[in-house]
Protein backbone atom coordinates (compact mmCIF):
# COMPACT_ATOMS: atom_id res chain seq x y z
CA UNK A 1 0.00 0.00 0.00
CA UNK A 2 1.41 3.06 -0.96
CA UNK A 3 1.86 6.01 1.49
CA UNK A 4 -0.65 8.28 -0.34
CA UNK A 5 -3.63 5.36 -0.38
CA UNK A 6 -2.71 5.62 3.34
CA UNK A 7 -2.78 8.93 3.75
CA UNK A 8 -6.33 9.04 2.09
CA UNK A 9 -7.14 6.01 4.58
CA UNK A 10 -6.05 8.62 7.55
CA UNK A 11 -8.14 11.36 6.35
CA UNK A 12 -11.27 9.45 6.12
CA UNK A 13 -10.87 8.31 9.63
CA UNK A 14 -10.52 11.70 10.24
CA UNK A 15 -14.26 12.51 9.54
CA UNK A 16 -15.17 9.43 10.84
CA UNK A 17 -13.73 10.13 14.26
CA UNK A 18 -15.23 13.62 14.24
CA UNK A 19 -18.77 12.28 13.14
CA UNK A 20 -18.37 9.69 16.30
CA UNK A 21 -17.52 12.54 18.50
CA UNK A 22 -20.57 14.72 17.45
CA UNK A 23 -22.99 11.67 18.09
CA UNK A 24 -20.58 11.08 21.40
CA UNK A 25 -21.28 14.37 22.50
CA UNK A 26 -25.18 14.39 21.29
CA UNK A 27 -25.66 11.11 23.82
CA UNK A 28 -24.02 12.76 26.31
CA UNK A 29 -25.72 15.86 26.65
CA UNK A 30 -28.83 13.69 26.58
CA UNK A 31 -27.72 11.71 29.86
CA UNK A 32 -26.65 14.93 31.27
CA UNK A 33 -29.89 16.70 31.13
CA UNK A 34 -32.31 13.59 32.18
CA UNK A 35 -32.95 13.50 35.83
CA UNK A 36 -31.27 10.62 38.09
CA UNK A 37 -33.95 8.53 37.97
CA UNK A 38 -34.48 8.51 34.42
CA UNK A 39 -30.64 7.86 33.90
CA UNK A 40 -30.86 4.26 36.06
CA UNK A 41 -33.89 3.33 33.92
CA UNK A 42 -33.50 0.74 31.29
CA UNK A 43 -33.39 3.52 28.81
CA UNK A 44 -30.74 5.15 30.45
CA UNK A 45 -28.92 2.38 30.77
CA UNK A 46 -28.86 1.98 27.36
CA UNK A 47 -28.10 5.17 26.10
CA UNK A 48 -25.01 5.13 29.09
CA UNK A 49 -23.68 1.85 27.42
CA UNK A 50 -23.51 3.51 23.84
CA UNK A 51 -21.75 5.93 25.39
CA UNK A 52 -19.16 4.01 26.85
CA UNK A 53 -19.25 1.66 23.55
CA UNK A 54 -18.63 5.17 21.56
CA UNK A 55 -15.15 6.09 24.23
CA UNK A 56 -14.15 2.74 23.41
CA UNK A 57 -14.46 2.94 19.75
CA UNK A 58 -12.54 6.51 20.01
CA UNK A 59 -10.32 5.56 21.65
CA UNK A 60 -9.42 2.76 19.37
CA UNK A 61 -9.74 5.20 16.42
CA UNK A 62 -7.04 7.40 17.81
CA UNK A 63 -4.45 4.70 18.51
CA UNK A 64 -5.61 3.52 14.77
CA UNK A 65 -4.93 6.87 13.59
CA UNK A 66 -1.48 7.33 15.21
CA UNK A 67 -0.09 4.29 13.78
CA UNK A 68 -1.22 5.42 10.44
CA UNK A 69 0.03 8.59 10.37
CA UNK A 70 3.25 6.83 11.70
CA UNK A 71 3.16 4.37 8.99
CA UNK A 72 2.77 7.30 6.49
CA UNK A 73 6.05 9.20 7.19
CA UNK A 74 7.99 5.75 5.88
CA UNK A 75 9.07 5.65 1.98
CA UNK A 76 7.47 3.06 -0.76
């Protein structure tokens, strides 16, 4: 793979990762403004585990996106 295909690669994980953090930050305002109660509900329990799933996957997406952009500094 050539280091342009994976800079292309980088920059589409790029929007990706900033797509993930608007719906991130969406969810989380959501939890934020629902009272205690409503947050321990099954509903809220749900919406707190895609929350957590979402971190996860962002967090993954930024090691992802390190290697790349350390993979893309080496010659073909």
């Amino acid at each position: 793979m050539s280091v342009k295909k994976i800079k292309a690669i980088y920059s589409k994980l790029e929007q990706i990762q900033s797509d993930l953090k608007a719906i991130h930050e969406t969810y989380q305002d959501t939890l934020d403004r629902r009272s205690a109660k409503w947050q321990e509900s099954e509903k809220g329990e749900i919406l707190s585990s895609r929350i957590g799933y979402l971190e996860n996957a962002l967090v993954d997406l930024d090691s992802l996106l390190a290697n790349l952009d350390e993979a893309s500094y080496e010659e073909d």
